[in-house]
Protein backbone atom coordinates (compact mmCIF):
# COMPACT_ATOMS: atom_id res chain seq x y z
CA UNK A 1 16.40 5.11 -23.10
CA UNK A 2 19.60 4.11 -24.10
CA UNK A 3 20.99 3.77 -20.09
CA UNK A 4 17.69 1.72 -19.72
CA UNK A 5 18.64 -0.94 -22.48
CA UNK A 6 22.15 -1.31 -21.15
CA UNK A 7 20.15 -1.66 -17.71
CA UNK A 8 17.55 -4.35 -19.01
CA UNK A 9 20.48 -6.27 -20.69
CA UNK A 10 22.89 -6.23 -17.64
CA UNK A 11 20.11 -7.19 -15.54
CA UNK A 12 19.65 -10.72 -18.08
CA UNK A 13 23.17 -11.29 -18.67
CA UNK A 14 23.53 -11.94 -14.45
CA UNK A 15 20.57 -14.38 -14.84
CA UNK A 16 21.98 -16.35 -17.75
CA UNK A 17 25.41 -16.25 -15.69
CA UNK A 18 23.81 -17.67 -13.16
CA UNK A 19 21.86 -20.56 -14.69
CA UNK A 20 25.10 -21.35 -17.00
CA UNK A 21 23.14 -20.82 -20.15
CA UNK A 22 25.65 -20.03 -22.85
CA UNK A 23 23.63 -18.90 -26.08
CA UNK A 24 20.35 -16.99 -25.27
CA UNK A 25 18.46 -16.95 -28.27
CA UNK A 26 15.16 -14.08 -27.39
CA UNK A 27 12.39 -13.97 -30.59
CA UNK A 28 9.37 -12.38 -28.84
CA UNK A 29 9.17 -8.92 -31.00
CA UNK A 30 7.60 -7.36 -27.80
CA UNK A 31 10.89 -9.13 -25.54
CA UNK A 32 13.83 -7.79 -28.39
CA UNK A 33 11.87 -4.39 -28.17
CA UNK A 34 11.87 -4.15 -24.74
CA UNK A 35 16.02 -4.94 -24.58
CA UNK A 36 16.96 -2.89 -28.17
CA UNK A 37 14.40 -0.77 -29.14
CA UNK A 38 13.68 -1.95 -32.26
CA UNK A 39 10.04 -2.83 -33.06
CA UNK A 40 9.26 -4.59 -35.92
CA UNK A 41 6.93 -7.53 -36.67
CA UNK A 42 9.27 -9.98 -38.60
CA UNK A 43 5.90 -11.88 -39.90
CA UNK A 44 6.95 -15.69 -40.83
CA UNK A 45 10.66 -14.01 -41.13
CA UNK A 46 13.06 -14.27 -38.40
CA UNK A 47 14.15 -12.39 -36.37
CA UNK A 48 15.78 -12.52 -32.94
CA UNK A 49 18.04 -10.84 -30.19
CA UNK A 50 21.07 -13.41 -29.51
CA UNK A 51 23.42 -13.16 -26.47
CA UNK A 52 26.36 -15.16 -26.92
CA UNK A 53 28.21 -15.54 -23.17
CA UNK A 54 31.15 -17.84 -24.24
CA UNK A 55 32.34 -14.33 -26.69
CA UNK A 56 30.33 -11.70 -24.85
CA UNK A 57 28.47 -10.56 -27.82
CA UNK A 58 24.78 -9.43 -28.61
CA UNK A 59 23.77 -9.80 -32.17
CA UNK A 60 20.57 -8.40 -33.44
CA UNK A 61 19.26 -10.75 -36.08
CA UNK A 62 16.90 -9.43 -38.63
CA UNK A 63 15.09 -9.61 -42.07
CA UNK A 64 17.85 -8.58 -45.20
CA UNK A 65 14.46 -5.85 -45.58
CA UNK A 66 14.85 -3.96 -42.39
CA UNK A 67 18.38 -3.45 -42.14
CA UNK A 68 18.41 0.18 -42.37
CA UNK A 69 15.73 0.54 -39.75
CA UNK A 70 17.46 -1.94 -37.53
CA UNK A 71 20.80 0.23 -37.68
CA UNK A 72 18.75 2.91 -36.90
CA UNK A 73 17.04 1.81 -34.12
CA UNK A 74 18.51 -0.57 -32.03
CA UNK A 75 20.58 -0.49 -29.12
CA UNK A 76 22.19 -3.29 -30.07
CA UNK A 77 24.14 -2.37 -33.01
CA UNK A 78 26.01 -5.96 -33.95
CA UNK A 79 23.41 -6.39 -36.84
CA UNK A 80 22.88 -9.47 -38.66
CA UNK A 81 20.63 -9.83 -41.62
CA UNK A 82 19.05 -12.46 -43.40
CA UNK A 83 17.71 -12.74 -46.75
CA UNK A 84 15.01 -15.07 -47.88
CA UNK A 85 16.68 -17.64 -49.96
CA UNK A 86 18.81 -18.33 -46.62
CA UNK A 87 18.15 -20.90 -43.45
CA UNK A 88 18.24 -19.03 -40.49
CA UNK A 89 19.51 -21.57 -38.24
CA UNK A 90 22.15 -22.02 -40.62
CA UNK A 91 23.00 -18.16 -40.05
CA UNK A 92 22.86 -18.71 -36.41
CA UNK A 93 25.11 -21.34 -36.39
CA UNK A 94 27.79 -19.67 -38.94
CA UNK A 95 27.38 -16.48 -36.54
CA UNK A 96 28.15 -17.63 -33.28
CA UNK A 97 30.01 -20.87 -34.25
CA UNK A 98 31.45 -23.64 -32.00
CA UNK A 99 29.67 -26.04 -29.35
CA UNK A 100 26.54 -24.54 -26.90
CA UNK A 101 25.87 -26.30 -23.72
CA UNK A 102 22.98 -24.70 -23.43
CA UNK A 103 20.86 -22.10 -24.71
CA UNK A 104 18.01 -20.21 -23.47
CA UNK A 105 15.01 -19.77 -25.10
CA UNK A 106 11.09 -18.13 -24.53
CA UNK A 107 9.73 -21.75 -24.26
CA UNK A 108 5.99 -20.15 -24.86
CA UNK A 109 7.14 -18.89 -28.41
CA UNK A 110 9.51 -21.26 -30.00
CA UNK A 111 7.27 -23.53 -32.23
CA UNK A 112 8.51 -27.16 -32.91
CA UNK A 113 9.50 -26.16 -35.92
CA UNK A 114 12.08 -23.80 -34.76
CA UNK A 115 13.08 -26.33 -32.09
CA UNK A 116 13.60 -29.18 -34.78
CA UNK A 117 15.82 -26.17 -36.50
CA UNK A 118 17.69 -25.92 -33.36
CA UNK A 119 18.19 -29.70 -32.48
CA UNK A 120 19.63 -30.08 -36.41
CA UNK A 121 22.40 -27.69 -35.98
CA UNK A 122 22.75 -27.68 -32.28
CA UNK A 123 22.55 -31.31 -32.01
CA UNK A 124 24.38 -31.82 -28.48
CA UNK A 125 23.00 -28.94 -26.79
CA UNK A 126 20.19 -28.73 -23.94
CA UNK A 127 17.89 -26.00 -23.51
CA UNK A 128 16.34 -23.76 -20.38
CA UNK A 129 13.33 -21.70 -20.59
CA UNK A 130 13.91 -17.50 -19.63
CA UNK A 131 11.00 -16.46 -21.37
CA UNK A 132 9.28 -16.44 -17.42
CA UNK A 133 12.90 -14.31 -16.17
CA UNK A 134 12.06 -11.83 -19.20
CA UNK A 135 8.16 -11.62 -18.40
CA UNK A 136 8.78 -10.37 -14.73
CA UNK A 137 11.23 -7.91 -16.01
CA UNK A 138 9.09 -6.22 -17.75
CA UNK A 139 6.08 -6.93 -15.64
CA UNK A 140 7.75 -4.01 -13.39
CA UNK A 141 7.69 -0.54 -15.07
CA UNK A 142 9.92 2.48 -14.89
CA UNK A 143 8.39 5.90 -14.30
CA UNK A 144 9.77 6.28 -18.09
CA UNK A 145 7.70 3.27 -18.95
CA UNK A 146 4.38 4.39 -17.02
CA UNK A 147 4.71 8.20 -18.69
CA UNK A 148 4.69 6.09 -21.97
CA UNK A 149 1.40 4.57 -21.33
CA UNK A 150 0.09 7.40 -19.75
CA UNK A 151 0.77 8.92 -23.17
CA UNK A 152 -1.58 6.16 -24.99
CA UNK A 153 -4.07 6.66 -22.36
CA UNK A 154 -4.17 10.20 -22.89
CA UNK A 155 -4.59 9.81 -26.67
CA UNK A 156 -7.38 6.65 -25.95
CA UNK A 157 -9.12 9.25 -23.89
CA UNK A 158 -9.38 11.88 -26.17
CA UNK A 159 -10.52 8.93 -28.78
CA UNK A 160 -13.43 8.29 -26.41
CA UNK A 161 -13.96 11.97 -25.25
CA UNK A 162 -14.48 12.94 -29.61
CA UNK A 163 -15.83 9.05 -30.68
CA UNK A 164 -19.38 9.42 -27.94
CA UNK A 165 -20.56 12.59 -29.69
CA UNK A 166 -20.44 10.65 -33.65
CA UNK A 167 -22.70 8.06 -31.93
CA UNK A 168 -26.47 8.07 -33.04
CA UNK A 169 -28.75 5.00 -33.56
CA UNK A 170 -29.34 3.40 -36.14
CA UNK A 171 -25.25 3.68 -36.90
CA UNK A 172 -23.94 0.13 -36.63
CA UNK A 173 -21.24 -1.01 -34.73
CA UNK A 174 -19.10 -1.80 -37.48
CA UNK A 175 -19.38 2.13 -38.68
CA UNK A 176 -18.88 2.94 -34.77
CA UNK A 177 -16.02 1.28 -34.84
CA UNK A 178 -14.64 2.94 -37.98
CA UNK A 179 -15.31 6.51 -36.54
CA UNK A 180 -13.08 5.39 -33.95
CA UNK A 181 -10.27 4.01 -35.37
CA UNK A 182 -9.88 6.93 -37.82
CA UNK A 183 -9.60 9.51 -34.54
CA UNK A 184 -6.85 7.00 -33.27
CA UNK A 185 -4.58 7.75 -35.96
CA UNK A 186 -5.59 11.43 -36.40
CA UNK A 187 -4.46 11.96 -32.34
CA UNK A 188 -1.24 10.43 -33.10
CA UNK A 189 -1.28 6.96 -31.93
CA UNK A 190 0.21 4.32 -34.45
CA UNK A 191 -2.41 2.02 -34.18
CA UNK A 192 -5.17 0.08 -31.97
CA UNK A 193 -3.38 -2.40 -29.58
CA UNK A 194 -5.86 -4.63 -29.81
CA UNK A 195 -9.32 -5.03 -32.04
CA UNK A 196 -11.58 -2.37 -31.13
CA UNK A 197 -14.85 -3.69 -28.89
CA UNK A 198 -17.75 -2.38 -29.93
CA UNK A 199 -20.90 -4.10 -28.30
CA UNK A 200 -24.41 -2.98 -27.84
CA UNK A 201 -27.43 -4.45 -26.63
CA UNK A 202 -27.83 -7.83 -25.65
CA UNK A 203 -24.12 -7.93 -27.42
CA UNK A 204 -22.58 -5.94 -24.75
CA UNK A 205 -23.10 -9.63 -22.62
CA UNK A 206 -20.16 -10.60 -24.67
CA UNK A 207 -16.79 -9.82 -23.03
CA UNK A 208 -14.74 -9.75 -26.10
CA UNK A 209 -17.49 -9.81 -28.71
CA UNK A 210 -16.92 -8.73 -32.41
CA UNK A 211 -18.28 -5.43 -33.68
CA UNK A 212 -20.44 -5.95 -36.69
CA UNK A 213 -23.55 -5.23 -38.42
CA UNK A 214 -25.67 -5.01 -36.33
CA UNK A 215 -27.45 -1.17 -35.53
CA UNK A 216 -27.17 0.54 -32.37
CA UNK A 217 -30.35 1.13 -30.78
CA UNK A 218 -32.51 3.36 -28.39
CA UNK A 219 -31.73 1.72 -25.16
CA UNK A 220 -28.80 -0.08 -25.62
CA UNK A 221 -26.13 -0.13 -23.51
CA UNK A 222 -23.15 0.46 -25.82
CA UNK A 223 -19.71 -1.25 -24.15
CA UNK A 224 -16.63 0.00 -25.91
CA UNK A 225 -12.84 -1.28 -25.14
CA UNK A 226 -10.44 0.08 -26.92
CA UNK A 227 -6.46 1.09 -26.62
CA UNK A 228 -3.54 2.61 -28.82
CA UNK A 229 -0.10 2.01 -29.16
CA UNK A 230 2.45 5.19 -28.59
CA UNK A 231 5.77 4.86 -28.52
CA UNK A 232 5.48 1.32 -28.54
CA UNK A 233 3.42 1.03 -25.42
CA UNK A 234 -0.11 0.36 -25.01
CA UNK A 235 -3.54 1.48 -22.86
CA UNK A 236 -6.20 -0.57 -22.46
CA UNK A 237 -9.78 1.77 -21.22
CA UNK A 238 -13.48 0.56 -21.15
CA UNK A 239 -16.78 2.49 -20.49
CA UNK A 240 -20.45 1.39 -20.95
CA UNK A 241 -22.56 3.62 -21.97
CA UNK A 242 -26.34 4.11 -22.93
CA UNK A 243 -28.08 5.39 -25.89
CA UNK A 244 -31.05 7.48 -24.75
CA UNK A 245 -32.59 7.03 -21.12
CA UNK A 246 -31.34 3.98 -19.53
CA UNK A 247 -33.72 2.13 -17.42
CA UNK A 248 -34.05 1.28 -13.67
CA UNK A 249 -32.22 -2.07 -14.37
CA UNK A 250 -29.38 -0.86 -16.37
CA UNK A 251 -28.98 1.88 -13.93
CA UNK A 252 -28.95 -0.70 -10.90
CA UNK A 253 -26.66 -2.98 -13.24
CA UNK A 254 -23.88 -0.26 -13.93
CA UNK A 255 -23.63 1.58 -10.46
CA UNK A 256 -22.56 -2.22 -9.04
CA UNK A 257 -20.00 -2.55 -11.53
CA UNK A 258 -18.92 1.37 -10.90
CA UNK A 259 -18.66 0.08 -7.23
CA UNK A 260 -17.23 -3.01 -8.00
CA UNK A 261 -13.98 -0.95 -9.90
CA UNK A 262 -13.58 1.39 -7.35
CA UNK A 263 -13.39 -1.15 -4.98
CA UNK A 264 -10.45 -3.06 -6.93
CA UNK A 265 -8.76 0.34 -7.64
CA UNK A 266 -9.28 1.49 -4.38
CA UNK A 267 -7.34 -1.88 -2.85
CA UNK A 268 -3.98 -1.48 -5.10
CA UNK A 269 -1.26 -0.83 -3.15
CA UNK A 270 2.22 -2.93 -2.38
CA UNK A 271 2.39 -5.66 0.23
CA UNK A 272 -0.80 -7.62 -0.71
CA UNK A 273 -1.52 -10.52 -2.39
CA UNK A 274 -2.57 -8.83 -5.96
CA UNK A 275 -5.32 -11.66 -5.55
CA UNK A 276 -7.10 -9.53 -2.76
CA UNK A 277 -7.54 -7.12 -5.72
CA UNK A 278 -9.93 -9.39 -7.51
CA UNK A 279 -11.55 -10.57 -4.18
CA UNK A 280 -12.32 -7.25 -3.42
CA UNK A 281 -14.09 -5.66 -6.51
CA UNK A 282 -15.83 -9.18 -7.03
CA UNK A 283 -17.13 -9.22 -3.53
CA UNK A 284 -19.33 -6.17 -4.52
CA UNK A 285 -20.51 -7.84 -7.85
CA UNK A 286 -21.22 -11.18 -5.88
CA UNK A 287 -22.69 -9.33 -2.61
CA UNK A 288 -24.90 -7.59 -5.00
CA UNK A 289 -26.18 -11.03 -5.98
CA UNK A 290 -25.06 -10.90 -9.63
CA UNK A 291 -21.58 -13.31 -9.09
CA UNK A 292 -22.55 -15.84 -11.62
CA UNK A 293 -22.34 -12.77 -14.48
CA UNK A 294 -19.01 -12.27 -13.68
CA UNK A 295 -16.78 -15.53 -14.63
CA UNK A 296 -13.37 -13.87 -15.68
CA UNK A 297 -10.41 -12.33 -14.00
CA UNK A 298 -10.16 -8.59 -12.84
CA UNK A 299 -7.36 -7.32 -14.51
CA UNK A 300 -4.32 -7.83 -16.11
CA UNK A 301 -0.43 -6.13 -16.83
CA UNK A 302 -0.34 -3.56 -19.22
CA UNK A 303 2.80 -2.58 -21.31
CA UNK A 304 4.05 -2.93 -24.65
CA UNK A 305 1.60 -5.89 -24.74
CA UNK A 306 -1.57 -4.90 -24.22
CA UNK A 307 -2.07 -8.57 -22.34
CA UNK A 308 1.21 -8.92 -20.12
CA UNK A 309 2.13 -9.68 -16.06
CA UNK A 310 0.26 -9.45 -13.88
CA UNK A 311 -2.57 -11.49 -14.09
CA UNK A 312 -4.82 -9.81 -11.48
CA UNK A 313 -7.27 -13.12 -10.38
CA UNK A 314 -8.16 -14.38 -6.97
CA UNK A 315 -5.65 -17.10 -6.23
CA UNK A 316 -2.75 -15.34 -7.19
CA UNK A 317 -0.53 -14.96 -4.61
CA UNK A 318 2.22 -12.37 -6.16
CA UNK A 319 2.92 -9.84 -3.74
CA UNK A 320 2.20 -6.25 -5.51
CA UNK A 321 5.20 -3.91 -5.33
CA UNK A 322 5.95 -0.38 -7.21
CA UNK A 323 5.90 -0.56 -10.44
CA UNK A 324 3.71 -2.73 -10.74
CA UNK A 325 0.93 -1.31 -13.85
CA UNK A 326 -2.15 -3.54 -14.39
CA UNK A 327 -5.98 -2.92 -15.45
CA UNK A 328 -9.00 -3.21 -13.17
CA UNK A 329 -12.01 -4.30 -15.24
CA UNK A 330 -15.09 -5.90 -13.47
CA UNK A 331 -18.14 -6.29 -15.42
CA UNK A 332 -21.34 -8.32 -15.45
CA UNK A 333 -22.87 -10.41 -18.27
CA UNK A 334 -25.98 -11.12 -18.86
CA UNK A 335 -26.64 -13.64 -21.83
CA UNK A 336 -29.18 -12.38 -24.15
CA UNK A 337 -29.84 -8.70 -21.95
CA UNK A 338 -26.82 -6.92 -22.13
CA UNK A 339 -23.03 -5.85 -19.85
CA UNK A 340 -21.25 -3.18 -18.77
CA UNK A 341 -17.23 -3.51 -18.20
CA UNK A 342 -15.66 -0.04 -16.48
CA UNK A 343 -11.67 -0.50 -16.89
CA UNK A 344 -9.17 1.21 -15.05
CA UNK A 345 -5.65 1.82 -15.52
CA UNK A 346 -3.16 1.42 -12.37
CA UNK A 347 0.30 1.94 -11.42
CA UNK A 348 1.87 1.08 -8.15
CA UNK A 349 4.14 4.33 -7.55
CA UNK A 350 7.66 4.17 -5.85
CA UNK A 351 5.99 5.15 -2.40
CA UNK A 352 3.84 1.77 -3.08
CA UNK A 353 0.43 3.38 -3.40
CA UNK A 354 -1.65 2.74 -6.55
CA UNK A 355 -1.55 5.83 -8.84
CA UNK A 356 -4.89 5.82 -11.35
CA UNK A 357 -4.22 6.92 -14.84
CA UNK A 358 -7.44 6.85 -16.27
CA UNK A 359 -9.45 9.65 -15.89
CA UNK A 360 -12.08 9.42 -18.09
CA UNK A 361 -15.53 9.81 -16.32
CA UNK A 362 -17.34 6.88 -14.77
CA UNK A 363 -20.32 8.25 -14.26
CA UNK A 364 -23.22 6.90 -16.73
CA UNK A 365 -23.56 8.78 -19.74
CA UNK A 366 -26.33 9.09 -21.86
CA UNK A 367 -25.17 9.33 -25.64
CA UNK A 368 -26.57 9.36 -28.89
């Protein structure tokens, strides 16, 4: 990892070179993971990654609390920490000292607070947003990178795989969800990457509903999305299932959706539009006459967030290329009846074909 930092950090220096930014300052925990290795979640604390051109020096700028881990960790091993009583910005300033023309900055994550901080101590400087530069760096992955989330889908697998045979009615969702979340951790991941979806009946209509209360029941479809974090990288799965015998409707309802995600997977390879992706597993849903249940996008990246680049919609005109790693999740909603999602994982391999990574079963399983 440590030739792929150096790699990562060469590769931003030449962009700052070339848009004369002098001072970039990079506070996205994800972004200073991705270019140190250190992952930590400063909270309201901050912490940031600073490249200073004018001196040719990276700082690593953390909490007074994690310097030991920071030493540890990151690549970057010019460490600068800050204790609570202290202004940042003040730091900052005191660090790098002297004039910036201009800095660069993730314009998505500063707040105007931090850019007040800035203007106050950096008074005559300008400032030039990288934070889209950084995004498509890591939007394409490394065969390191995809063997990291093929890790966390392995574990999310095995999650599902052990979770489907705890299921019985008259367990809520809430409890569901518990059940799940414990065999995370026991399989080794650190942690959910996201909140664990746990939807049945009419619920499963929601895309990103809220687990709660309410009982699993004969008959319900039961949607559950779920992912880990390993290694600091995520995966992303969903599968429908149904408790008991599913009926003629539900079983018409999920083979469409099956379709419709073999379809997108099936149409993932380099040279396209990654737009055609959507077009084409939508085409099934819409052809199948149940369009106006399906109102989001098809997919999205898939990293160390589990939301990054790629968006995979229809009027997106980036042209797919290896490693490229996204999700392909058509599903259709149906207010007050009930959804199924199937997600896929994909990875655009080095000969420009799309590689699936999921393997769990698609088929529909009756559970419960």
């Amino acid at each position: 990892m440590q030739e792929q930092y150096h790699s990562r950090l060469n590769e931003l220096k030449k962009h700052l070179e070339n848009q004369n930014v002098e001072v970039a300052i990079i506070k996205d925990p994800k972004n200073v993971f991705y270019y140190t290795g250190f992952n930590s979640d400063p909270h309201e604390r901050f912490m940031a990654l600073v490249m200073d051109l004018r001196k040719g020096n990276q700082y690593l700028f953390v909490p007074a609390l994690d310097e030991e881990i920071a030493e540890k960790d990151s690549y970057v091993k010019k460490i600068v920490t800050i204790s609570d009583e202290l202004n940042p910005y003040e730091v900052l300033k005191d660090t790098i000292d002297g004039n910036v023309g201009t800095f660069g900055l993730e314009t998505k994550v500063i707040s105007l607070y931090q850019h007040a901080q800035l203007n106050h101590f950096f008074s005559d400087s300008s400032y030039l947003n990288i934070g889209d530069f950084i995004s498509g760096q890591r939007m394409k992955k490394s065969k390191e990178e995809c063997g990291k989330i093929q890790n966390a889908i392995h574990v999310i697998e095995k999650v599902m795989a052990e979770g489907i045979k705890k299921v019985k009615a008259g367990m809520t969702e809430q409890d569901f969800t518990a059940e799940l979340e414990f065999l995370m951790r026991k399989f080794g991941a650190s942690g959910p990457s996201f909140s664990t979806i746990v939807l049945s009946g009419e619920k499963a209509s929601l895309p990103h509903g809220r687990p709660d209360h309410k009982t699993i029941n004969q008959g319900d479809f039961l949607l559950i999305d779920m992912g880990v974090i390993v290694d600091g990288y995520c995966s992303d799965i969903t599968r429908t299932f149904v408790i008991g015998e599913e009926t003629p409707k539900q079983r018409e309802i999920y083979e469409i959706v099956k379709k419709s995600t073999e379809a997108g997977v099936n149409a993932c390879k380099a040279g396209i539009p990654i737009g055609q992706i959507d077009i084409a597993a939508r085409n099934v849903i819409k052809e199948a006459g149940y369009g106006q249940y399906f109102n989001n996008r098809v997919g999205h990246g898939l990293g160390i967030d589990v939301h990054e680049e790629p968006s995979v919609h229809e009027n997106n005109d980036l042209i797919v290329e290896s490693g490229l790693l996204f999700t392909i999740e058509p599903g259709i909603y149906i207010p007050g009846y009930g959804g199924v999602r199937i997600e896929e994982n994909v990875y655009i391999d080095e000969d420009g074909k799309g590689k699936l990574l999921t393997s769990f079963p698609t088929e529909l399983i009756r559970i419960g």
